[in-house]
Protein backbone atom coordinates (compact mmCIF):
# COMPACT_ATOMS: atom_id res chain seq x y z
CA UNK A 1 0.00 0.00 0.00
CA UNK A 2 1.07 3.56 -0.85
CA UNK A 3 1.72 6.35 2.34
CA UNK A 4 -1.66 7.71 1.03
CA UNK A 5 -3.54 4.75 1.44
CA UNK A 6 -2.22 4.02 4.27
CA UNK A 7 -2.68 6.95 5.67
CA UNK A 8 -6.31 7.16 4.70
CA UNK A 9 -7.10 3.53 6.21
CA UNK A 10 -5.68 5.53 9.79
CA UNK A 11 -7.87 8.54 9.61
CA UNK A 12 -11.01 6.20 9.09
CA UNK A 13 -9.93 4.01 11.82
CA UNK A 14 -9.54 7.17 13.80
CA UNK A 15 -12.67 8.17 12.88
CA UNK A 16 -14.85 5.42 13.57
CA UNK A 17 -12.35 5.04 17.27
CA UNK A 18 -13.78 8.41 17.78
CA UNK A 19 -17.50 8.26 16.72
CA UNK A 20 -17.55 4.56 18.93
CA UNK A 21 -16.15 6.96 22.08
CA UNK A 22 -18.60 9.64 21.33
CA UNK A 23 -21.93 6.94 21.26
CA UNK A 24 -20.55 5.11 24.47
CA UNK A 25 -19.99 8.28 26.29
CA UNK A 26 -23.53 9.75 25.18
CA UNK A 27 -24.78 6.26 26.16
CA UNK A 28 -23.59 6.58 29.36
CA UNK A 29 -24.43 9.79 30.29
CA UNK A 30 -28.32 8.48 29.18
CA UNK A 31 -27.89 5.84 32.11
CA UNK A 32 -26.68 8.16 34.87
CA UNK A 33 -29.50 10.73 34.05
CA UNK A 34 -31.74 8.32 34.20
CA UNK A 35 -30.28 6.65 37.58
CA UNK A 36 -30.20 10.37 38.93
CA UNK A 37 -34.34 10.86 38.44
CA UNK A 38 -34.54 8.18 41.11
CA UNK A 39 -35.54 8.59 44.77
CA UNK A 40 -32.75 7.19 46.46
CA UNK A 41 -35.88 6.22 49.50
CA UNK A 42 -38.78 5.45 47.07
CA UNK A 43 -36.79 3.71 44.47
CA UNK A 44 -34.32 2.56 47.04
CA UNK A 45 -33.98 -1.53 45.57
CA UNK A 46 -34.31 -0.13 42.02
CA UNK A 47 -31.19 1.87 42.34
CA UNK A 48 -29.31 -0.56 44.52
CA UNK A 49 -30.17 -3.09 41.47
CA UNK A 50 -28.50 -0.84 38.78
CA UNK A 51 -25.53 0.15 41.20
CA UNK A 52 -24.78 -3.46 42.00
CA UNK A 53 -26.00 -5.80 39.40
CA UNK A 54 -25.64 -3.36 36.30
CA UNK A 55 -23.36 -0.81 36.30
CA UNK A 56 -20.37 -1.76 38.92
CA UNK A 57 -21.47 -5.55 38.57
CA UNK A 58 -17.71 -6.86 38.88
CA UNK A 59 -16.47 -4.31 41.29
CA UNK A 60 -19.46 -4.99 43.48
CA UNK A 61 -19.01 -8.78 43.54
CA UNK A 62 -15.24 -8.75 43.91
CA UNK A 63 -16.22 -6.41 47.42
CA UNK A 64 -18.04 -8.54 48.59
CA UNK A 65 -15.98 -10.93 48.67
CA UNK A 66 -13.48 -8.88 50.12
CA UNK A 67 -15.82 -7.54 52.72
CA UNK A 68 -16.04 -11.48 53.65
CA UNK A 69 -12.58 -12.00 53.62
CA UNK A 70 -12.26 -8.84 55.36
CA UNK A 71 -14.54 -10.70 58.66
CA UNK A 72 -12.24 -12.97 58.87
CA UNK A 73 -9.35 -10.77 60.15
CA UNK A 74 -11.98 -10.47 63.24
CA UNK A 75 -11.10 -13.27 65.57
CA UNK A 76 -14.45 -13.97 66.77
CA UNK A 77 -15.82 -14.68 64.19
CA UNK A 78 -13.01 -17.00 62.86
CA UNK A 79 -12.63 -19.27 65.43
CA UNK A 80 -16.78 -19.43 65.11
CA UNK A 81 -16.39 -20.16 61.59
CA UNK A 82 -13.56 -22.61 61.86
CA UNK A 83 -15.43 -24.19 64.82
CA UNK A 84 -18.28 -25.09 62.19
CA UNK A 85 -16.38 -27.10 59.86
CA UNK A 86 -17.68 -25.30 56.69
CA UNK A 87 -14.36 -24.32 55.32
CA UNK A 88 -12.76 -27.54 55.05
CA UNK A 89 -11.81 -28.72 51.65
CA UNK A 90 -14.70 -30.24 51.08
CA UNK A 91 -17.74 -27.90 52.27
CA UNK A 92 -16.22 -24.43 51.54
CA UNK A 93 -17.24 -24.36 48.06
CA UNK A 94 -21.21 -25.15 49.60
CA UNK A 95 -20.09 -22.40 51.77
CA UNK A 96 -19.49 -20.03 48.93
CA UNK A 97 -22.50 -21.47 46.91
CA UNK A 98 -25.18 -20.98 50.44
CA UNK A 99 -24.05 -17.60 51.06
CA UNK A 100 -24.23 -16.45 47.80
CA UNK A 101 -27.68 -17.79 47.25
CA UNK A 102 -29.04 -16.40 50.33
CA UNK A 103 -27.53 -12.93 49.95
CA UNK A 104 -28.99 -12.42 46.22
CA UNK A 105 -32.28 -13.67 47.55
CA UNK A 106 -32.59 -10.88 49.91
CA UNK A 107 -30.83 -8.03 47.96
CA UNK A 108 -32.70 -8.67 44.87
CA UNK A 109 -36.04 -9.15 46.16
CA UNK A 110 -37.45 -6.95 48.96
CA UNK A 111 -37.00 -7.95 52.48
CA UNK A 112 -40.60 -8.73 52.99
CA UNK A 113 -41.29 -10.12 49.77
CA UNK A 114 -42.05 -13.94 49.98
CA UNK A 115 -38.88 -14.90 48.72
CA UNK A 116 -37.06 -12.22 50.05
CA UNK A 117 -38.44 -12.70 53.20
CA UNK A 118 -38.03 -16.41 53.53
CA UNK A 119 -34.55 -15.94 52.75
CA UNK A 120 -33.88 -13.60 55.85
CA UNK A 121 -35.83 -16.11 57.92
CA UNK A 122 -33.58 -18.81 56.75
CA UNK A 123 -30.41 -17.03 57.45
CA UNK A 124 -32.03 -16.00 60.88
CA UNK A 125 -32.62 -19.59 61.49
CA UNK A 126 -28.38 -20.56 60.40
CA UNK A 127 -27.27 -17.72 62.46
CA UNK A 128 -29.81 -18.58 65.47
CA UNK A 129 -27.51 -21.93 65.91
CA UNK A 130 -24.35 -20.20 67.28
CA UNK A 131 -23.70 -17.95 69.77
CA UNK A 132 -22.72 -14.28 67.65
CA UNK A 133 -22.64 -11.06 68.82
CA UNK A 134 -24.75 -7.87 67.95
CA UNK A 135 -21.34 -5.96 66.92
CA UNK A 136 -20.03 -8.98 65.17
CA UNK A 137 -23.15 -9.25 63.23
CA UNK A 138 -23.22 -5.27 62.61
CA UNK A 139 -20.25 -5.08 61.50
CA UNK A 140 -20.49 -7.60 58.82
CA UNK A 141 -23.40 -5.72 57.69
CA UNK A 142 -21.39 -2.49 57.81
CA UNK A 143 -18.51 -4.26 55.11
CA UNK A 144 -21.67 -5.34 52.91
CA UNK A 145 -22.41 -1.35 52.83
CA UNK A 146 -19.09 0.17 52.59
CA UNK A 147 -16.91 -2.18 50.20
CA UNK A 148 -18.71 -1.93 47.28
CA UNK A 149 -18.90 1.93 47.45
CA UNK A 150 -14.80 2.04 48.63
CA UNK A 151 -13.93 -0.51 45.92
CA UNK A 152 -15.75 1.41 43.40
CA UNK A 153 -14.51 4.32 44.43
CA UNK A 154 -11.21 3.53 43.99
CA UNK A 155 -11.10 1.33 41.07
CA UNK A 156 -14.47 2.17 38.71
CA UNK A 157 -15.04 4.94 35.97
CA UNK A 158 -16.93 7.23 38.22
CA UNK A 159 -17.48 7.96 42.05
CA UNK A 160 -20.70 6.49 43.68
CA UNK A 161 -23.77 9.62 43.84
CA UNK A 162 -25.06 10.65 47.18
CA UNK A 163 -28.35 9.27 45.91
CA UNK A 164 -26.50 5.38 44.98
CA UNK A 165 -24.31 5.67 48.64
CA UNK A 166 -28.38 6.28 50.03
CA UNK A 167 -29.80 3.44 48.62
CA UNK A 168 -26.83 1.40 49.43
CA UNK A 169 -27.66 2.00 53.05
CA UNK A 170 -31.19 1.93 52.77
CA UNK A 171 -31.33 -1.64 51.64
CA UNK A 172 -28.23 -3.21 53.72
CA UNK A 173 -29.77 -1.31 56.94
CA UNK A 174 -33.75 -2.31 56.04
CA UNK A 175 -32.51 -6.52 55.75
CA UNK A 176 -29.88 -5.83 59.22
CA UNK A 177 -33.48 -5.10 60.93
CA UNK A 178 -35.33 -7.97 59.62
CA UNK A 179 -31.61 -10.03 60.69
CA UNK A 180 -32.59 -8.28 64.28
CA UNK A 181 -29.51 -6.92 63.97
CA UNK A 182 -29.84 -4.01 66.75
CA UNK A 183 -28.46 -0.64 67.32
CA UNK A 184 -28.07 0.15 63.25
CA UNK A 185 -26.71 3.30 62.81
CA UNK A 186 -28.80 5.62 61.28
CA UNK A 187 -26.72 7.25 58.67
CA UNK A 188 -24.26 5.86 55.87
CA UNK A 189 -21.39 8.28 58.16
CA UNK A 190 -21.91 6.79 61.50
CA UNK A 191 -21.83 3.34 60.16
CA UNK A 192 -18.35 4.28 58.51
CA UNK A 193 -17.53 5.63 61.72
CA UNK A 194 -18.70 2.30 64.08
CA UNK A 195 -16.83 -0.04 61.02
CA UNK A 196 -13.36 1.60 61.46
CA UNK A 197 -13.39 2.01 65.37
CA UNK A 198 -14.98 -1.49 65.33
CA UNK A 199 -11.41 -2.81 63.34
CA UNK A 200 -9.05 -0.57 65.62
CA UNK A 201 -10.23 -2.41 68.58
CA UNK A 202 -10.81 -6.06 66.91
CA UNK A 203 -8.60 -6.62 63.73
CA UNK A 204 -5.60 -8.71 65.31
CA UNK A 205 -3.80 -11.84 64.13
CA UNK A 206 -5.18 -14.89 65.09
CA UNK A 207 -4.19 -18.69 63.59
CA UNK A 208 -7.89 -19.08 63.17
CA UNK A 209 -7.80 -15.75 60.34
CA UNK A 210 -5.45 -17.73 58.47
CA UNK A 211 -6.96 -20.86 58.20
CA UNK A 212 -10.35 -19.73 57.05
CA UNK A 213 -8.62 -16.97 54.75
CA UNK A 214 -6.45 -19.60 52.99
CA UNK A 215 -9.41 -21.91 52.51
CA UNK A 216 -11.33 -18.93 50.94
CA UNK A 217 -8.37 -17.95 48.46
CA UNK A 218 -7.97 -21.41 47.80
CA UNK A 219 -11.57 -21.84 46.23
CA UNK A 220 -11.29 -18.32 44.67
CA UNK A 221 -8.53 -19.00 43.01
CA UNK A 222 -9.17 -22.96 42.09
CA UNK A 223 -9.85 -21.74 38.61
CA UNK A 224 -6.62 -20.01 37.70
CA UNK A 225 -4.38 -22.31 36.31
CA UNK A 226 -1.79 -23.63 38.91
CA UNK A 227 1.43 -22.10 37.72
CA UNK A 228 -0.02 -19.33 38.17
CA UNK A 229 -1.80 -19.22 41.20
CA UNK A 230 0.96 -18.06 43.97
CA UNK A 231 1.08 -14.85 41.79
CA UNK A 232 -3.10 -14.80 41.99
CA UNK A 233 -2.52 -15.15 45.04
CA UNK A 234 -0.16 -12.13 45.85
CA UNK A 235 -2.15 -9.78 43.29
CA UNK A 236 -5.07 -10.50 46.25
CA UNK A 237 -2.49 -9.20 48.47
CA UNK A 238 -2.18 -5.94 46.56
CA UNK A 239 -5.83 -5.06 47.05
CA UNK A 240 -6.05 -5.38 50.52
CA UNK A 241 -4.98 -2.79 53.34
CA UNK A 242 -1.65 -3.65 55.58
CA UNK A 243 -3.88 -3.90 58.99
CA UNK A 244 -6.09 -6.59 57.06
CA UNK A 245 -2.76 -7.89 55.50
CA UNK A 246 -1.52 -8.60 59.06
CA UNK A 247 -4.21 -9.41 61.05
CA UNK A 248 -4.46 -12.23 58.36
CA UNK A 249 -0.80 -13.31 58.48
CA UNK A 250 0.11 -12.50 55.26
CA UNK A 251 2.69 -10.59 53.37
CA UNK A 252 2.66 -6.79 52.63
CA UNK A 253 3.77 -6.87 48.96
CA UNK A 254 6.51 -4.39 47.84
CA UNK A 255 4.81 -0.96 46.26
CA UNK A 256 5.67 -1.16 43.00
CA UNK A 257 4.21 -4.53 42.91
CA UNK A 258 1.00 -2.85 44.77
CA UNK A 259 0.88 -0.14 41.93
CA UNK A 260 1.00 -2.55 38.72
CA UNK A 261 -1.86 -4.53 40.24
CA UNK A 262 -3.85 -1.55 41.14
CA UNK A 263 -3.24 0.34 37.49
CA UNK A 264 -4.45 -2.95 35.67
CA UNK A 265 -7.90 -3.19 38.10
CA UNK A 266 -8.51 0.64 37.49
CA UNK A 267 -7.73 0.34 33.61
CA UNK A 268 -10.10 -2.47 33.24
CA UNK A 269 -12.53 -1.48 35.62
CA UNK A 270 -12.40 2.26 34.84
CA UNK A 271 -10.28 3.63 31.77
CA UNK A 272 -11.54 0.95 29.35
CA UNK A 273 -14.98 0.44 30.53
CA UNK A 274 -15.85 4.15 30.11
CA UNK A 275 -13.80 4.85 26.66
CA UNK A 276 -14.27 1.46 25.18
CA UNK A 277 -17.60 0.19 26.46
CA UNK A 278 -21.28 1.12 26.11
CA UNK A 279 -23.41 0.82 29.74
CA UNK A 280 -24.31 -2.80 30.00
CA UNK A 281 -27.70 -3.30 29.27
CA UNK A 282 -30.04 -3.59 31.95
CA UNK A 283 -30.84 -7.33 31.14
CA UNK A 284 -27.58 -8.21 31.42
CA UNK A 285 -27.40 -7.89 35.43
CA UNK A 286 -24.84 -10.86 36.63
CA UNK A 287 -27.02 -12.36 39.72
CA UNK A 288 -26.84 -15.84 39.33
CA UNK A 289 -30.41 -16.63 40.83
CA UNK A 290 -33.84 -16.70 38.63
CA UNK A 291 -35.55 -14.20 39.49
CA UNK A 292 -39.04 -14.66 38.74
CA UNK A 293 -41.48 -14.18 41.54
CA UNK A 294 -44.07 -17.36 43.29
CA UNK A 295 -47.61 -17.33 42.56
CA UNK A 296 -49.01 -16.30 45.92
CA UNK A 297 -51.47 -19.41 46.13
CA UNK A 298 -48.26 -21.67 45.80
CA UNK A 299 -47.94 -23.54 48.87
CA UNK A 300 -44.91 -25.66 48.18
CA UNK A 301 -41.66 -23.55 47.73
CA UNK A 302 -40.62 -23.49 44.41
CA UNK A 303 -37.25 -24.86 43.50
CA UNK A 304 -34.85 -22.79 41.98
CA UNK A 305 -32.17 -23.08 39.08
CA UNK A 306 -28.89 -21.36 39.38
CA UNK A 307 -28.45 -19.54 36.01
CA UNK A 308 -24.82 -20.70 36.27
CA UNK A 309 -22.43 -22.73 38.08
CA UNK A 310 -19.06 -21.89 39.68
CA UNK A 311 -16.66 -23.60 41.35
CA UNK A 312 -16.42 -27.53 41.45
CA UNK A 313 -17.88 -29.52 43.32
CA UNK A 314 -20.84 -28.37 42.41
CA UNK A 315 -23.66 -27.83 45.35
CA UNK A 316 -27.10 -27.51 43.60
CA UNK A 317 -26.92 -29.10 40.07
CA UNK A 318 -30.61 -29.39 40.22
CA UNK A 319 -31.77 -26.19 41.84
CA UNK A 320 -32.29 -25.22 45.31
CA UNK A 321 -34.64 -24.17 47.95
CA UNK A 322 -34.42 -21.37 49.92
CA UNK A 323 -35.38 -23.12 53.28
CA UNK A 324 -33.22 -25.79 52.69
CA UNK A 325 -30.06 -23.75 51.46
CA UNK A 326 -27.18 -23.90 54.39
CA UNK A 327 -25.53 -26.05 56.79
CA UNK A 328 -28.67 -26.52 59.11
CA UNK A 329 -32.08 -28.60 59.37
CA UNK A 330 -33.64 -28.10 55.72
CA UNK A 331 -37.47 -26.70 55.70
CA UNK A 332 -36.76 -24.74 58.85
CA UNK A 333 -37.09 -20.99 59.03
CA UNK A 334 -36.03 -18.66 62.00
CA UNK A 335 -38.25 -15.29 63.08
CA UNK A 336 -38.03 -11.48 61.03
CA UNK A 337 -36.64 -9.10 63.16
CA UNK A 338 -39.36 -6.44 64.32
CA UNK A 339 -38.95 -2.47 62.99
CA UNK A 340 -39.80 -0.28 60.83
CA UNK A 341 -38.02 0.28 57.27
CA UNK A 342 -36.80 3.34 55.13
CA UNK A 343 -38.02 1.69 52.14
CA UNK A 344 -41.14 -0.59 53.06
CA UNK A 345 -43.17 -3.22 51.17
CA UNK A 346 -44.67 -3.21 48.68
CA UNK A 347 -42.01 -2.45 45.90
CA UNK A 348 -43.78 -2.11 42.50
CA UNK A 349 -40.93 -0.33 40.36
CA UNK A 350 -39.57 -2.11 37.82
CA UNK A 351 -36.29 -2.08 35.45
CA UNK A 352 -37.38 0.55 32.69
């Protein structure tokens, strides 16, 4: 090819580069005036949806399981976790599976909705087994809050709105009452405030944090291949804070290490999602659960498919029930915490 055609293919490339930027960017900006006309109370499980499920989908999943990982560096409730046998090799991944099932059931549907409801009861009823405090149980539910909009924060293509940090706590603090979880705070601040003071008096080393942390990593990483899984491992490292580092026994990693990992999250997660990427499209959410809703004359629970599998061995290849998902007595429920909530039932709003 001559310098002239070549140069001609460039410009159109250029061109068409530029016009793709220009639609995603206009695309985007549709979706966050559109997220913006929402009440942050009224349309409180609407937003937390989008937030969550649509537009941070990856950041908000990998936060949560940080924000798990993160209770571990909390000796009392490692030792109560390692006490219960569910992260040995061969009932973590159930572990991972139960949780998740349970926590989509209640953030997806609202907390007195049947399912959503039966869900909390369930969880009420695992939790009612062992002996855990209110401030261990708060400040789980604090990390469930705060993660998402830190890791975001840091590592996404735009900082969280006041009205998407709102919802955030409207639906986390509305399902901690029905967990009769008691003393909430009563603003998105003070629970920042009760989470770090919370972790300067209780985030110590203890053999117990190890054990269930390397169990965890273990099943995270099962599906990277196994060459290169020690350096999996330490990129893990690099997202998490020295105190959590060494309350978990584990190695700070050297800065410029730290950096590299960090610049290839925020490029992914931030850079090329907003430049190279039009807004995922609403149906496209990543909750692994079905989400259609019971027919209110059903009187046998329905039973569930999981849109997708995800780590081997696999815990519900032919769907699940909510009262029977967990390590305790299947078909048994526990009792809804008693209160008020910021964003009450029922929740017609759908996904426009």
């Amino acid at each position: 090819m001559t310098e002239t055609a070549i140069s001609a293919v460039l410009c159109t490339l250029g061109f068409l580069l530029l016009l793709w930027k220009v639609c995603c960017l206009s695309l985007r900006a549709k979706r966050f005036r559109y997220m913006a006309s929402l009440s942050p109370q009224q349309d409180a499980l609407l937003l937390f949806k989008l937030t969550n499920f649509v537009e941070f989908a990856f950041l908000s999943d990998k936060a949560l399981q940080f924000a798990l990982f993160r209770t571990f560096a909390i000796p009392s409730i490692s030792r109560l976790l390692q006490a219960t046998n569910q992260f040995s090799p061969t009932s973590v991944t159930r572990r991972y599976d139960d949780t998740g099932i349970l926590i989509q059931e209640f953030v997806l549907h609202h907390v007195d909705s049947r399912r959503g409801s039966r869900a909390i009861r369930r969880l009420n009823f695992i939790h009612g087994q062992y002996n855990i405090s209110n401030d261990d149980f708060l400040y789980t539910l604090s990390l469930f809050i705060l993660e998402p909009i830190r890791f975001s924060n840091k590592y996404g293509f735009k900082k969280w709105t006041e009205g998407e940090k709102q919802a955030q706590f409207i639906v986390w603090r509305d399902i901690g009452v029905r967990m009769g979880i008691n003393n909430i705070p009563e603003s998105l601040e003070e629970m920042d405030r009760f989470s770090r003071q919370y972790e300067t008096s209780n985030m110590v080393y203890s053999k117990s944090n190890k054990v269930i942390g390397d169990a965890t990593l273990d099943l995270l990483l099962s599906k990277v291949p196994a060459l290169l899984r020690p350096l999996a491992k330490r990129a893990a490292f690099c997202l998490c804070d020295n105190k959590l580092l060494d309350a978990m026994g584990y190695p700070c990693q050297p800065l410029w290490f730290v950096w590299t990992v960090e610049s290839i999250v925020k490029f992914w997660c931030g850079t090329f999602v907003i430049w190279f990427l039009p807004p995922r499209p609403m149906s496209w959410s990543t909750q692994r659960i079905p989400l259609q809703e019971e027919e209110e004359e059903e009187e046998d629970e329905v039973v569930y498919k999981l849109r997708y599998q995800m780590y081997k061995p696999w815990t519900y290849p032919d769907g699940y029930k909510v009262s029977k998902v967990g390590a305790a007595p299947g078909g048994r429920v526990g009792k809804l915490g008693e209160g008020p909530l910021l964003c009450p039932f029922p929740y017609k709003k759908e996904i426009e």
